[in-house]
N, C-alpha and C. Protein backbone atom coordinates (compact mmCIF):
# COMPACT_ATOMS: atom_id res chain seq x y z
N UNK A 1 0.82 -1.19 0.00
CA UNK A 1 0.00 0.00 0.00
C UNK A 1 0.86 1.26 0.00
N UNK A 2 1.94 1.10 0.70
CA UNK A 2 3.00 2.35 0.77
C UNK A 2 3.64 2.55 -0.80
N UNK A 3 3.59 1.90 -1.50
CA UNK A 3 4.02 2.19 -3.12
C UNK A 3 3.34 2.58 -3.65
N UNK A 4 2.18 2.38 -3.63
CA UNK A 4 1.09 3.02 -4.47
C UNK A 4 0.70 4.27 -3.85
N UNK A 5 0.73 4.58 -2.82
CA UNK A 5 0.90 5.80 -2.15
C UNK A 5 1.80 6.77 -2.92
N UNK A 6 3.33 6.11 -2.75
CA UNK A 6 4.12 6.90 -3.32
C UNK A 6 3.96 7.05 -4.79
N UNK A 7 3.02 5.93 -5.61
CA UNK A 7 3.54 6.43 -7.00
C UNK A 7 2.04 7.29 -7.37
N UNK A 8 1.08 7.37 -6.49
CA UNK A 8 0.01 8.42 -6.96
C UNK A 8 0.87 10.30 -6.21
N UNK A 9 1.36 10.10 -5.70
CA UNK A 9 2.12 11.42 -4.50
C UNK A 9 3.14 11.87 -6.47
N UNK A 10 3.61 10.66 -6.65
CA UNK A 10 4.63 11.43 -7.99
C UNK A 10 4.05 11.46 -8.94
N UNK A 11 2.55 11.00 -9.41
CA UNK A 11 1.80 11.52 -10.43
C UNK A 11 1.23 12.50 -10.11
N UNK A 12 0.88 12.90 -9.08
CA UNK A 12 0.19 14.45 -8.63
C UNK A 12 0.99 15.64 -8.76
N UNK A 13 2.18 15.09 -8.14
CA UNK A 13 3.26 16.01 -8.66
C UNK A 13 3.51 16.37 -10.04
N UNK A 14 3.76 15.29 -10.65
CA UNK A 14 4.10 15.66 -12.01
C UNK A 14 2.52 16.73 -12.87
N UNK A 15 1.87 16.04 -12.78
CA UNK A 15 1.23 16.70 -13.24
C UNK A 15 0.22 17.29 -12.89
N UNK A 16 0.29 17.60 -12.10
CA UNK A 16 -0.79 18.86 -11.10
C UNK A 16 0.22 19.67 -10.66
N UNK A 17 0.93 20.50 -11.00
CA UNK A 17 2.02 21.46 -10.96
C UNK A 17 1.25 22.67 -10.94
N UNK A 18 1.25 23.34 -9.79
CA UNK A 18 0.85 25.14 -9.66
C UNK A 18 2.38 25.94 -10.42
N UNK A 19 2.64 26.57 -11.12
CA UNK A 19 3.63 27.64 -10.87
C UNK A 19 3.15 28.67 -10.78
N UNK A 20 3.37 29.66 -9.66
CA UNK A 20 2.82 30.87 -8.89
C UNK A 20 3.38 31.77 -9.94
N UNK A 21 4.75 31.42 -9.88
CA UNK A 21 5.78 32.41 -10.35
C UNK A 21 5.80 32.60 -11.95
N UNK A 22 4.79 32.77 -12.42
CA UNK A 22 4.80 33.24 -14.05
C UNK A 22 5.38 34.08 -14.71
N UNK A 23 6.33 33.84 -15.41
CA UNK A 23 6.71 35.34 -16.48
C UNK A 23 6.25 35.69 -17.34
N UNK A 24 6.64 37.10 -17.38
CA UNK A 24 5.25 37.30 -18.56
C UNK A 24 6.14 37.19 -19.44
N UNK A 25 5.46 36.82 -21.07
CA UNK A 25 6.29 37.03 -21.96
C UNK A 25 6.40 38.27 -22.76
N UNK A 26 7.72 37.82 -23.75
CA UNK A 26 7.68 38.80 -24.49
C UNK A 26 6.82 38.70 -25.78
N UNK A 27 6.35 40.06 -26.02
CA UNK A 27 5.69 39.67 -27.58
C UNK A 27 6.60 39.76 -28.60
N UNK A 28 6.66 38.97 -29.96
CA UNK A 28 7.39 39.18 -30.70
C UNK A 28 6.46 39.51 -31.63
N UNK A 29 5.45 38.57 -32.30
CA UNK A 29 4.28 39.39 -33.31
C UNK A 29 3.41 39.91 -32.85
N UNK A 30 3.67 41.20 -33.22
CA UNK A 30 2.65 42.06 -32.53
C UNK A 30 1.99 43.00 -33.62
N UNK A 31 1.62 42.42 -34.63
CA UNK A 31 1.26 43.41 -35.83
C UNK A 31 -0.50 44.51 -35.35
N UNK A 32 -0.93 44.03 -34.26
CA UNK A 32 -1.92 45.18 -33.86
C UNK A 32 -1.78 46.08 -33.14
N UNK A 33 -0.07 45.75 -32.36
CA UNK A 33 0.40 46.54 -31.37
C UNK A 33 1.07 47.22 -32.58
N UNK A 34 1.89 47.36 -33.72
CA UNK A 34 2.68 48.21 -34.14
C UNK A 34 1.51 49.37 -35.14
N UNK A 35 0.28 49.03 -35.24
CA UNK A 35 -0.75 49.97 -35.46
C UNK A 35 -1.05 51.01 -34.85
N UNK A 36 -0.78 50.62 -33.38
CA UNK A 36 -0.75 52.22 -32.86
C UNK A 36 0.37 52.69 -32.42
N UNK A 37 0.78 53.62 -33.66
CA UNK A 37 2.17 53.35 -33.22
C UNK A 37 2.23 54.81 -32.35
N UNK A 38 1.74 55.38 -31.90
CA UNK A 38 1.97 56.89 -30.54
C UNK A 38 1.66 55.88 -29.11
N UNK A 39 1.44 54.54 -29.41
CA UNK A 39 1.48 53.92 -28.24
C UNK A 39 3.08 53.13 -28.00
N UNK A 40 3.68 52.90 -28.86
CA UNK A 40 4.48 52.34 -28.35
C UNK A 40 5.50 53.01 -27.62
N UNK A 41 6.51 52.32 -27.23
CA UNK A 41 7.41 52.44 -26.14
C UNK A 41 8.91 52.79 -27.31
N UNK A 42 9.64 53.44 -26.91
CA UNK A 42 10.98 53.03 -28.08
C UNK A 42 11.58 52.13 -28.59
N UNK A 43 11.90 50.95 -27.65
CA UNK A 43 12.37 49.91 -27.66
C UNK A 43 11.26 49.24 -28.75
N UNK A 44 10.33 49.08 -28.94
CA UNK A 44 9.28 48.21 -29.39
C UNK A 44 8.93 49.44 -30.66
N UNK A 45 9.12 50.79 -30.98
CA UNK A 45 9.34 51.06 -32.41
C UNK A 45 10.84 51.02 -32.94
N UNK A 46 12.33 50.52 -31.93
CA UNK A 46 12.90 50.48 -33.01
C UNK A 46 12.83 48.78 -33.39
N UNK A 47 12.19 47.82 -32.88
CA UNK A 47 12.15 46.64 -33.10
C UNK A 47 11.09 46.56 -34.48
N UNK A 48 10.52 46.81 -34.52
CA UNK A 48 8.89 47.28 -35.46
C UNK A 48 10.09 47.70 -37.15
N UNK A 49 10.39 48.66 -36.42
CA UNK A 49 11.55 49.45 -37.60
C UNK A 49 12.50 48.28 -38.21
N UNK A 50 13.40 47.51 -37.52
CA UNK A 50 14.16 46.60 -37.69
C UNK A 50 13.26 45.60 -38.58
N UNK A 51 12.02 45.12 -37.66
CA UNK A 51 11.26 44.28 -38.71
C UNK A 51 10.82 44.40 -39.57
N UNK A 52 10.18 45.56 -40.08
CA UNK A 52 9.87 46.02 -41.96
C UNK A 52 10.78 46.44 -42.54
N UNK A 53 12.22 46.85 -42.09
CA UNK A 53 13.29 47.18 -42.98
C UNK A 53 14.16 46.08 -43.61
N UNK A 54 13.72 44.85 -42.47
CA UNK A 54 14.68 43.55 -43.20
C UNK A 54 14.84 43.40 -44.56
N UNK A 55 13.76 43.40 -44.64
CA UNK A 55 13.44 43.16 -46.35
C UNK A 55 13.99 43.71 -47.30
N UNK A 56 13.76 44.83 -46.90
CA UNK A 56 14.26 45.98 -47.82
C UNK A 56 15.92 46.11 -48.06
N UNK A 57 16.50 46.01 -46.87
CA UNK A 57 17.96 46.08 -46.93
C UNK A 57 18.18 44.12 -47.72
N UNK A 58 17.72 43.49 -47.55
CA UNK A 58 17.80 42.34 -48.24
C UNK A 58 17.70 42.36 -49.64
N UNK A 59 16.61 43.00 -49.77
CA UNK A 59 16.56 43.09 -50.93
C UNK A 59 17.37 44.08 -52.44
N UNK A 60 17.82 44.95 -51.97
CA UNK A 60 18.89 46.07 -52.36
C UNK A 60 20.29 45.65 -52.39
N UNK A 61 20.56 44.61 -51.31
CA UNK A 61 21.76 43.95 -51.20
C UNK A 61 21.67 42.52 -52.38
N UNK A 62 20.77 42.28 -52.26
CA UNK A 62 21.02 40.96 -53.47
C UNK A 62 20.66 41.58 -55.30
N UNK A 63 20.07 42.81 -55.08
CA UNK A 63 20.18 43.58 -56.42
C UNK A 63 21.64 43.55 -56.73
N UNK A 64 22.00 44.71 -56.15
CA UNK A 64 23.72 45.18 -56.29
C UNK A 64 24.50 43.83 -56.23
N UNK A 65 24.04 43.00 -55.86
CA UNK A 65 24.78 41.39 -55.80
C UNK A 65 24.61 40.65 -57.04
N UNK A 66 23.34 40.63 -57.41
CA UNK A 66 23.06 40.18 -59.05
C UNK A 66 23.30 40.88 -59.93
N UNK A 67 23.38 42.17 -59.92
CA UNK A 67 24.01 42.97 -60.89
C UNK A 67 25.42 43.44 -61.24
N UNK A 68 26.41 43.09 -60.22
CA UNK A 68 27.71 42.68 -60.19
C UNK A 68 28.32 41.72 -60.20
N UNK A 69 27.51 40.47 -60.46
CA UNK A 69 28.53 39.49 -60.30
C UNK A 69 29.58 39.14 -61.00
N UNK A 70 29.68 39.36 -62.14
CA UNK A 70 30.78 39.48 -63.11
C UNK A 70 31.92 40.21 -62.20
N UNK A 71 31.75 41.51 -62.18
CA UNK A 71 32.85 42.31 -61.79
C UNK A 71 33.17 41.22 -60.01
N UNK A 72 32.15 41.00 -59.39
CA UNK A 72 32.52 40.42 -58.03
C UNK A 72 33.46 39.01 -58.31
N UNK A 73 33.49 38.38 -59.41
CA UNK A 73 34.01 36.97 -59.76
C UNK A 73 34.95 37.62 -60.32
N UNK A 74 35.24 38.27 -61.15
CA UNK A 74 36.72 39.24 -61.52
C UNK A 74 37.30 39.34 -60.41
N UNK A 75 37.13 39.89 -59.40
CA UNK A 75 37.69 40.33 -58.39
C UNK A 75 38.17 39.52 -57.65
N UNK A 76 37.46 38.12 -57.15
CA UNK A 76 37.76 37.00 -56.63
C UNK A 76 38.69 36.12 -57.39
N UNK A 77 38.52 36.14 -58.65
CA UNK A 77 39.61 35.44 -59.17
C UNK A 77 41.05 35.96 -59.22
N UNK A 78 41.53 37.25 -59.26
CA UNK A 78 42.57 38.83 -59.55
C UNK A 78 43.43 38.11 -57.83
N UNK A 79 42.13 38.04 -57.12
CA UNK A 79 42.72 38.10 -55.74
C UNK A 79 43.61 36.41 -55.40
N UNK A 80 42.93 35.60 -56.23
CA UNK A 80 43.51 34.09 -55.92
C UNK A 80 44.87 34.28 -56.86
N UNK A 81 44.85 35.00 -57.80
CA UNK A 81 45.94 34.79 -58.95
C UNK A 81 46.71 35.59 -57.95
N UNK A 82 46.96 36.81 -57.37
CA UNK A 82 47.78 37.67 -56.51
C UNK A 82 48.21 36.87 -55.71
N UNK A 83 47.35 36.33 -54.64
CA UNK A 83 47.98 35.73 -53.63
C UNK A 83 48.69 34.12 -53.78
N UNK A 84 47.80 33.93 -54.89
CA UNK A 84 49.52 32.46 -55.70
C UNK A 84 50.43 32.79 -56.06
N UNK A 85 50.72 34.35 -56.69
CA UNK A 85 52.03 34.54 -57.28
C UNK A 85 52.63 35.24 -55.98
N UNK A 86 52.09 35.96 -55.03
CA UNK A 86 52.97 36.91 -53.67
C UNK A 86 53.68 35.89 -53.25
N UNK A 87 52.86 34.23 -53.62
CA UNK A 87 53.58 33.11 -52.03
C UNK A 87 55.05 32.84 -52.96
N UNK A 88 55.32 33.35 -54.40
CA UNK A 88 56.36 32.43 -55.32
C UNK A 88 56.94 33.18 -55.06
N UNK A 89 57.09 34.71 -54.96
CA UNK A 89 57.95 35.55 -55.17
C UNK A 89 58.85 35.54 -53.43
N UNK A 90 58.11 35.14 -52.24
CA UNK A 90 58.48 35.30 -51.10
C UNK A 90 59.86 34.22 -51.04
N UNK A 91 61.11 34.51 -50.31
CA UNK A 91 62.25 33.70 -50.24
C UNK A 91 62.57 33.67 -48.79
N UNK A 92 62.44 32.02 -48.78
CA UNK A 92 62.44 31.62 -47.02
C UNK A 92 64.06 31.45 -47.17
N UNK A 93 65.07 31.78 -45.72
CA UNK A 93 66.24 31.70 -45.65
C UNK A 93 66.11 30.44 -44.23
């Protein structure tokens, strides 16, 4: 009888758990909170800011990225041919 005691005492436990101590969380989508935006706090418009600009800086960066790649693969190759010929010219004593 004393085991079954103990193993209903560690199912109650397990799962009949109070935690008093709740944190609140943070919001991360908050697309009805960034609607008003004379309500927010700073911290939470420059986060707002950060989140609709991603894109944008993403997107401007892979323009100028697709539209250079030639010259960017020129450049990468200039730099492998340099640094194979700097290692021939160097004389170890």
């Amino acid at each position: 009888m004393n085991l079954l005691d103990d193993i209903r005492v560690l199912f109650n436990t397990l799962f009949n758990r109070d935690e008093p101590n709740r944190r609140k969380m943070k919001r991360v989508f908050q697309w009805k909170r960034y609607l008003e935006w004379k309500d927010l706090t700073s911290e939470e418009k420059l986060s707002a800011k950060r989140l609709l600009l991603i894109p944008v800086f993403a997107y401007l960066i892979l323009e100028i990225f697709n539209q250079n790649i030639l010259l960017l693969i020129l450049l990468l190759i200039g730099y492998v041919l340099y640094r194979k010929f700097e290692k021939g010219n160097i004389i170890k004593k």
